[in-house]
PDB file of N, CA and C in Angstrom:
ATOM      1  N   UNK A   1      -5.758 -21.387  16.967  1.00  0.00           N
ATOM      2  CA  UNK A   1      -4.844 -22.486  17.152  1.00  0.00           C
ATOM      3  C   UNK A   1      -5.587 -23.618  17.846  1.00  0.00           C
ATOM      4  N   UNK A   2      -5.246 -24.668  17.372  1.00  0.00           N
ATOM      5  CA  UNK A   2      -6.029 -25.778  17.877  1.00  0.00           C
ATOM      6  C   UNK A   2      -5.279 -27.178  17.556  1.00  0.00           C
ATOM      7  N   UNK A   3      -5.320 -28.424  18.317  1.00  0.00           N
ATOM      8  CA  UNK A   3      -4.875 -29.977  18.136  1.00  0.00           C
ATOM      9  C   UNK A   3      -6.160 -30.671  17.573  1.00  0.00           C
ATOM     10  N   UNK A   4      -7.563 -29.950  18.036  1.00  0.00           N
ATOM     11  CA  UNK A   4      -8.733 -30.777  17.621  1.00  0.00           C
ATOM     12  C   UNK A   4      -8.863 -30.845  16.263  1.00  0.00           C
ATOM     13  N   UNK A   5      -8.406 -31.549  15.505  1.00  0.00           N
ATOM     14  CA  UNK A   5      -8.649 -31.795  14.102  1.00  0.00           C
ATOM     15  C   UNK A   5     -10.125 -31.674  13.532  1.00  0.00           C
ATOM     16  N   UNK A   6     -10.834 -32.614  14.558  1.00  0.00           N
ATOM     17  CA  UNK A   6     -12.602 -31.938  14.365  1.00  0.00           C
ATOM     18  C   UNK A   6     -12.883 -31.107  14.240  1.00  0.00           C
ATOM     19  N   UNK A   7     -12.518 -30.048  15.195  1.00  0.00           N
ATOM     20  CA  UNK A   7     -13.156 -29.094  15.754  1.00  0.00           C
ATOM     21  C   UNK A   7     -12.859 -27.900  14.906  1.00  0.00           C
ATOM     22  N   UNK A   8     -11.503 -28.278  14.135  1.00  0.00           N
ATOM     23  CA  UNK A   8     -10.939 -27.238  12.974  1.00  0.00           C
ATOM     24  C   UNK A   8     -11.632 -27.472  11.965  1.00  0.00           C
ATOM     25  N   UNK A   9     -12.070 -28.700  11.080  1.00  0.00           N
ATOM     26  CA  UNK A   9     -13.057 -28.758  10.368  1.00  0.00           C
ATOM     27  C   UNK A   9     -14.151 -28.659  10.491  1.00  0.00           C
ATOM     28  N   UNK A  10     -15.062 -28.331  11.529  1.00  0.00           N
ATOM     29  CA  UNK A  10     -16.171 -27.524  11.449  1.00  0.00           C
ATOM     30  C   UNK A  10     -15.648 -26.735  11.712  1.00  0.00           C
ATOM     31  N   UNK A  11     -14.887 -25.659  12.231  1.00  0.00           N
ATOM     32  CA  UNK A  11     -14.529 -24.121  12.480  1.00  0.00           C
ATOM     33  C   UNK A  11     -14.534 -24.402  10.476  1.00  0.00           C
ATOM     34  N   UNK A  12     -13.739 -24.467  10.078  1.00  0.00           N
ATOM     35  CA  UNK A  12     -13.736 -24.523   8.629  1.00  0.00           C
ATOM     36  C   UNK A  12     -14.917 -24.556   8.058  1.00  0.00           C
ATOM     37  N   UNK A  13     -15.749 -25.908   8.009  1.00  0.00           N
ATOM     38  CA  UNK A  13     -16.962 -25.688   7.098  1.00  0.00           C
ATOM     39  C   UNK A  13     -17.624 -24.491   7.632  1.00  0.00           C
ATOM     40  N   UNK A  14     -18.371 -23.975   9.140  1.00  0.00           N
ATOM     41  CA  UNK A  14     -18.703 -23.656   9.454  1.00  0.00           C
ATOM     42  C   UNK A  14     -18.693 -21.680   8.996  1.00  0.00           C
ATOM     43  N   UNK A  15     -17.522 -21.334   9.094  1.00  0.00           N
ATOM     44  CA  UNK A  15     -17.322 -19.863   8.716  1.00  0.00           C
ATOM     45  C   UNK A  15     -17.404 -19.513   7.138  1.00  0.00           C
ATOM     46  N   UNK A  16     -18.151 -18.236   6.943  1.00  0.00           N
ATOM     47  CA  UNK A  16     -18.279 -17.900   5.569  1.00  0.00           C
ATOM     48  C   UNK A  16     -17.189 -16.830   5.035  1.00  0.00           C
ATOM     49  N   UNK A  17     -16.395 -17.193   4.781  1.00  0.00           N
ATOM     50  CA  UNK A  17     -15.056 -16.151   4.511  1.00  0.00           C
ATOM     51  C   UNK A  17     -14.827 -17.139   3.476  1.00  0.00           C
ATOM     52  N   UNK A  18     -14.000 -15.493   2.567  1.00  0.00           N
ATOM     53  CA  UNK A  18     -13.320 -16.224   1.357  1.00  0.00           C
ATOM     54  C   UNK A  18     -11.903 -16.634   1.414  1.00  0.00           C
ATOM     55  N   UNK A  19     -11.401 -16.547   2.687  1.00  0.00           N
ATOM     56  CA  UNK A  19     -10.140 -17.667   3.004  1.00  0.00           C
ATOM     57  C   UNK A  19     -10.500 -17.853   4.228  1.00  0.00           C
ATOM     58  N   UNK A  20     -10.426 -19.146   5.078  1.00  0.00           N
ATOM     59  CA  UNK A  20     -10.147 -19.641   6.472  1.00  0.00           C
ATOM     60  C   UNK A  20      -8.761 -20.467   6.690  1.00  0.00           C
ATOM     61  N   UNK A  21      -8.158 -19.743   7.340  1.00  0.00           N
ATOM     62  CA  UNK A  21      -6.780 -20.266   7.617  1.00  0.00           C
ATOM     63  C   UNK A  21      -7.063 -21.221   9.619  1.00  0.00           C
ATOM     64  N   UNK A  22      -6.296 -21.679   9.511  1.00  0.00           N
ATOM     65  CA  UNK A  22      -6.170 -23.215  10.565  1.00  0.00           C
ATOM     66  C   UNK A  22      -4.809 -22.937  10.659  1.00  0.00           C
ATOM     67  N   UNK A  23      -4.464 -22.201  12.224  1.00  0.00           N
ATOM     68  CA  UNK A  23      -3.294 -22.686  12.752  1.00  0.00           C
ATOM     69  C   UNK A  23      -2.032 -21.841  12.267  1.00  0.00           C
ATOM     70  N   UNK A  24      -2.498 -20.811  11.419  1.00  0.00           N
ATOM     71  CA  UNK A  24      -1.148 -19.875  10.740  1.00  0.00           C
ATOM     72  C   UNK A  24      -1.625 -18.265  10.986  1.00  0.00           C
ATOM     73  N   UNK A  25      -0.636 -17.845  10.516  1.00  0.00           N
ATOM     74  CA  UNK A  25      -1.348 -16.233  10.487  1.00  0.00           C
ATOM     75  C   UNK A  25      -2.140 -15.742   9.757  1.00  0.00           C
ATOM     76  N   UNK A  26      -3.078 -14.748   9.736  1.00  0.00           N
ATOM     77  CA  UNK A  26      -4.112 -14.235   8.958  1.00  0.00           C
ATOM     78  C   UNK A  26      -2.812 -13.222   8.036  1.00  0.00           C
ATOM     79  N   UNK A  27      -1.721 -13.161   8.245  1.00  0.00           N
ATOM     80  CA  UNK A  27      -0.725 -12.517   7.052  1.00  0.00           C
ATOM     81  C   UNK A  27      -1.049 -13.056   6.003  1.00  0.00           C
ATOM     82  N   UNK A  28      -1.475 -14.370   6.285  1.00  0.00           N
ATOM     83  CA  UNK A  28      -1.412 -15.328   4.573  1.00  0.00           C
ATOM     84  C   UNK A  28      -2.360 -15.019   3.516  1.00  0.00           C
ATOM     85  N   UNK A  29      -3.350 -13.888   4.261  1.00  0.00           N
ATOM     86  CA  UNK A  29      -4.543 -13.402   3.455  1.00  0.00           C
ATOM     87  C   UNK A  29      -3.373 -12.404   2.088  1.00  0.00           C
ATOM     88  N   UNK A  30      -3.290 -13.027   1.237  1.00  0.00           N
ATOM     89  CA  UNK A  30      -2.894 -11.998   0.077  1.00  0.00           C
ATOM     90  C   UNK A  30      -2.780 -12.733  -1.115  1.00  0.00           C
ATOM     91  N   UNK A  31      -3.326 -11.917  -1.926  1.00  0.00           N
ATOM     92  CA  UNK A  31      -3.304 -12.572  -3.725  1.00  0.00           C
ATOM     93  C   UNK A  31      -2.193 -13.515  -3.980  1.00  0.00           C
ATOM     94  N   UNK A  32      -1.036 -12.358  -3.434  1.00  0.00           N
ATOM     95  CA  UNK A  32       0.248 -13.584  -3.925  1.00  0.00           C
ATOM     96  C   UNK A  32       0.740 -14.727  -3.299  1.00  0.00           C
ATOM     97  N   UNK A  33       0.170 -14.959  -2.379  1.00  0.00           N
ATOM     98  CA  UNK A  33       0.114 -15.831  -1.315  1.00  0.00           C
ATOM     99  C   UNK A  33      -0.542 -17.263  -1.429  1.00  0.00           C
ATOM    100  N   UNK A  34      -1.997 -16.732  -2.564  1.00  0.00           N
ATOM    101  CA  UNK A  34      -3.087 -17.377  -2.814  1.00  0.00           C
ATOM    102  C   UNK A  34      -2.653 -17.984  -4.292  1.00  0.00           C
ATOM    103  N   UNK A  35      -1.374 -17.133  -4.647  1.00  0.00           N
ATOM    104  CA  UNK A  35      -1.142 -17.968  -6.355  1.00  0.00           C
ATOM    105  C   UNK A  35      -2.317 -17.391  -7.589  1.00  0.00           C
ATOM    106  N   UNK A  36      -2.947 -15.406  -6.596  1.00  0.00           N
ATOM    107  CA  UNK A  36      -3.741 -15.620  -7.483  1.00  0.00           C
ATOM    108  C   UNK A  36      -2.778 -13.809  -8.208  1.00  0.00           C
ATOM    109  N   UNK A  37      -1.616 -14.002  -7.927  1.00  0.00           N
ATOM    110  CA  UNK A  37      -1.229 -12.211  -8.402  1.00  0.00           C
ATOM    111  C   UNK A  37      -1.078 -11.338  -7.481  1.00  0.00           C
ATOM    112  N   UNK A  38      -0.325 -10.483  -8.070  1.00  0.00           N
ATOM    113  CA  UNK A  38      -0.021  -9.040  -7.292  1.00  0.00           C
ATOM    114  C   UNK A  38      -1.490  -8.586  -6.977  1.00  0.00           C
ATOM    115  N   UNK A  39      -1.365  -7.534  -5.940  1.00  0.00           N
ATOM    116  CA  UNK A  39      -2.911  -6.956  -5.661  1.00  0.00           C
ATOM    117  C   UNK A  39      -2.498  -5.835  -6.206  1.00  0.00           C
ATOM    118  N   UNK A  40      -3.897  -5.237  -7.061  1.00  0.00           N
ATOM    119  CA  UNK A  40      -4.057  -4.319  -7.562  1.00  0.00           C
ATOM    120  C   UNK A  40      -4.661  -3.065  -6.660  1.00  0.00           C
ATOM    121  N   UNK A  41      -5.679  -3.518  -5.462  1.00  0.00           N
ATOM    122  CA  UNK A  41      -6.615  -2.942  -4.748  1.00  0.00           C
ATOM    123  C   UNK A  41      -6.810  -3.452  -3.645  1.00  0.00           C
ATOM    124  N   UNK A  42      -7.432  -3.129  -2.438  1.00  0.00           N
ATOM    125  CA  UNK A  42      -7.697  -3.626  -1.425  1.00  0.00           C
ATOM    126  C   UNK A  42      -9.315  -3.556  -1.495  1.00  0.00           C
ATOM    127  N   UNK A  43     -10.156  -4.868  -1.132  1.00  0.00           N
ATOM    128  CA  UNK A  43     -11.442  -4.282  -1.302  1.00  0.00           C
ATOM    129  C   UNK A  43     -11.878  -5.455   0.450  1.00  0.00           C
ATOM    130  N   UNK A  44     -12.773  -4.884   1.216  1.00  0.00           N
ATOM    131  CA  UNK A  44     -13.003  -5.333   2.453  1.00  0.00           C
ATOM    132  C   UNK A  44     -14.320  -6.117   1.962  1.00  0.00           C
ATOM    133  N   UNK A  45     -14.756  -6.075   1.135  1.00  0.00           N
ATOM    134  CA  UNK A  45     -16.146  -6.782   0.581  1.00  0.00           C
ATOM    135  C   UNK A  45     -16.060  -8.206   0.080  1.00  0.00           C
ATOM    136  N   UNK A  46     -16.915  -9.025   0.190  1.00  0.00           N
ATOM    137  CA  UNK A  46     -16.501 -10.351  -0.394  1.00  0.00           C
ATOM    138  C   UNK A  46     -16.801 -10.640  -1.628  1.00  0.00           C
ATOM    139  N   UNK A  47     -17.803  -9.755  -2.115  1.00  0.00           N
ATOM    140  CA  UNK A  47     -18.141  -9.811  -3.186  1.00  0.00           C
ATOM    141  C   UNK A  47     -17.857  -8.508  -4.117  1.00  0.00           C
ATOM    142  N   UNK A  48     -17.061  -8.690  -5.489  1.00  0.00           N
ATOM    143  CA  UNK A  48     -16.070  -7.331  -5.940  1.00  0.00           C
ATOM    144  C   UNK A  48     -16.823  -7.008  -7.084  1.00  0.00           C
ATOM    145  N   UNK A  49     -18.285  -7.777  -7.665  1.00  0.00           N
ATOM    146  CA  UNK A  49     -18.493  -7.137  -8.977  1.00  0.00           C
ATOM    147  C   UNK A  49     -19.847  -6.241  -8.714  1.00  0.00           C
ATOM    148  N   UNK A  50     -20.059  -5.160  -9.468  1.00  0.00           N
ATOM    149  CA  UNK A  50     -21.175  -4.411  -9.358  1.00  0.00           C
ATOM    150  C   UNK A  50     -21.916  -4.689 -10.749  1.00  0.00           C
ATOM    151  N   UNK A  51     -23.007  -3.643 -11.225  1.00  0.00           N
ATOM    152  CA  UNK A  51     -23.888  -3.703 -12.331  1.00  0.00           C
ATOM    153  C   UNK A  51     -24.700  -5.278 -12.296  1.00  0.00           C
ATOM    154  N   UNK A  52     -24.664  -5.349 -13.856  1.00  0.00           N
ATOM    155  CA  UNK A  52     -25.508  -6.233 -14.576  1.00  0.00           C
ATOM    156  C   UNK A  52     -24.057  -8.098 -13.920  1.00  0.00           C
ATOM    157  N   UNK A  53     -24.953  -8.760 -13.296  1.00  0.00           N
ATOM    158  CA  UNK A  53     -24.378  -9.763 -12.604  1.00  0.00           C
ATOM    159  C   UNK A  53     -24.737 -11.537 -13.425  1.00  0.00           C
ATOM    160  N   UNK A  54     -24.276 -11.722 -13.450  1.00  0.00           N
ATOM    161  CA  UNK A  54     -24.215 -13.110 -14.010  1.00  0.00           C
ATOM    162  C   UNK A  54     -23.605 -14.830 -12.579  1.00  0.00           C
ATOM    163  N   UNK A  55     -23.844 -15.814 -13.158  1.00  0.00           N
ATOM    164  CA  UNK A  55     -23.383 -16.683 -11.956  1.00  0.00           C
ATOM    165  C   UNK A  55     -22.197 -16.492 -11.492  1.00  0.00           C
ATOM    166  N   UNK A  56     -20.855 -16.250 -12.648  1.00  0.00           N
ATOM    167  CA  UNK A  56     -19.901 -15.991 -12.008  1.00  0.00           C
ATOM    168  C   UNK A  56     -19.653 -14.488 -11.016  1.00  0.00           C
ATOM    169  N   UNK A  57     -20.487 -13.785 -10.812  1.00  0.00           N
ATOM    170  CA  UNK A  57     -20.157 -12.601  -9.990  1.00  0.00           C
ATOM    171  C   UNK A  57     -20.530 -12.486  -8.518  1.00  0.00           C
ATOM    172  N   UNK A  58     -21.777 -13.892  -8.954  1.00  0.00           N
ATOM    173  CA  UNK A  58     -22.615 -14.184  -7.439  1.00  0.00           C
ATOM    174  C   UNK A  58     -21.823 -15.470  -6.717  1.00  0.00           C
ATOM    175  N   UNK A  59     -21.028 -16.262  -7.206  1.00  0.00           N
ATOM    176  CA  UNK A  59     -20.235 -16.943  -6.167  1.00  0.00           C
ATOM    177  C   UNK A  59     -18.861 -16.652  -6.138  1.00  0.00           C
ATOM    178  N   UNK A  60     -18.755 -17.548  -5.187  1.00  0.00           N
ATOM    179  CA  UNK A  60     -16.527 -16.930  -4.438  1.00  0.00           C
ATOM    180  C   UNK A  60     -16.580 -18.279  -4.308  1.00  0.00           C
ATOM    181  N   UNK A  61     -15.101 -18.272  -4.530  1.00  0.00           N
ATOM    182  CA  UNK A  61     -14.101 -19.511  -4.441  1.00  0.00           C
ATOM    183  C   UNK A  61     -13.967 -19.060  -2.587  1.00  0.00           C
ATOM    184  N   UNK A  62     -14.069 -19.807  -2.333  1.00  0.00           N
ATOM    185  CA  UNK A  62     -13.181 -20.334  -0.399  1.00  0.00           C
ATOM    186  C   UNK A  62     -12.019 -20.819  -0.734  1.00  0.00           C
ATOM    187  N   UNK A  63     -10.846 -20.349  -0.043  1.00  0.00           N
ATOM    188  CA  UNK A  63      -9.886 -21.156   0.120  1.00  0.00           C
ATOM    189  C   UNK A  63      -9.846 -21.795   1.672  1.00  0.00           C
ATOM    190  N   UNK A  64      -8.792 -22.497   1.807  1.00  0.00           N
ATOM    191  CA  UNK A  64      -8.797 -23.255   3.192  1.00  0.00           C
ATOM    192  C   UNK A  64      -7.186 -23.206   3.120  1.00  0.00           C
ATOM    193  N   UNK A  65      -6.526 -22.702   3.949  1.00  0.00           N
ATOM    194  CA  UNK A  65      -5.115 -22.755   4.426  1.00  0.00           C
ATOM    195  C   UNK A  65      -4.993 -23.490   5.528  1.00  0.00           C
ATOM    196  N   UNK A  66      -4.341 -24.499   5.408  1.00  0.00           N
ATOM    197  CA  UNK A  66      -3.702 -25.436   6.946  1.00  0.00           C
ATOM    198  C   UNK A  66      -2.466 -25.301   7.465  1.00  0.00           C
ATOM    199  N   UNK A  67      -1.740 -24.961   8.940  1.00  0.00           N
ATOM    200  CA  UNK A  67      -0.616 -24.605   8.928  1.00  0.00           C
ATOM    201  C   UNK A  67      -0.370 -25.615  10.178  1.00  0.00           C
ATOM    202  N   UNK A  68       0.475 -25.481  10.397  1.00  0.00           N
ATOM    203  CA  UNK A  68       1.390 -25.577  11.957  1.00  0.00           C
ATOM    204  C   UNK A  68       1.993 -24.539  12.592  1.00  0.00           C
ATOM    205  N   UNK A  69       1.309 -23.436  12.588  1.00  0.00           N
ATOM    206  CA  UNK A  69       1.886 -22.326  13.917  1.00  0.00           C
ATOM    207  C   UNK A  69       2.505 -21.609  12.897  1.00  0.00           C
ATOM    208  N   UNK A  70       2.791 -21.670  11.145  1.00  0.00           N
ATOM    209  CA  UNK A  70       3.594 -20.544  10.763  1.00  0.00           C
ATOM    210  C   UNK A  70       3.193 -18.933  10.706  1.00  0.00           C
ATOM    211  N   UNK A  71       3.933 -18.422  10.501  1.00  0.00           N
ATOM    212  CA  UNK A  71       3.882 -16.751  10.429  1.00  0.00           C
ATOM    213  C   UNK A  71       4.447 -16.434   9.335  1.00  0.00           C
ATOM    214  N   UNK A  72       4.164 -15.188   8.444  1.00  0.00           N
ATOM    215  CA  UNK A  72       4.719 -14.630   7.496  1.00  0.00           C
ATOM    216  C   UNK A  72       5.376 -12.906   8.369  1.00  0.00           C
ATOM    217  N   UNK A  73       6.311 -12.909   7.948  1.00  0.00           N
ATOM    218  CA  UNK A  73       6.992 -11.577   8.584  1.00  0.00           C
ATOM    219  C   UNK A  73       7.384 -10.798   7.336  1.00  0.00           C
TER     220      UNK A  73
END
């Protein structure tokens, strides 16, 4: 939680996660949340593909969530 608007955008650029949320709950971490689907799996890794790898397997989308103090219950 923070007012420094700066200081949240480098906390933002700064961290390598595939979501950084600003100011809300880390509840918001979820597929359906993200607009990207039901979860099928839980995987703690940031990176989900194995074998023979191509460009799309070696980068991640970041999201950035901005809140005002909300919570998901």
């Amino acid at each position: 939680m923070t007012t420094d608007y700066a200081r949240a955008r480098r906390f933002v650029r700064e961290v390598d996660a595939s979501l950084v949320i600003v100011n809300t709950s880390t509840r918001f971490n979820a597929g359906g949340e993200l607009g990207l689907g039901a979860e099928i799996g839980i995987s703690t890794s940031k990176l989900h593909a194995y074998g023979p790898m191509g460009i799309r397997e070696l980068t991640t989308t970041k999201f950035v969530a901005w809140g005002n103090g909300q919570i998901r219950t």
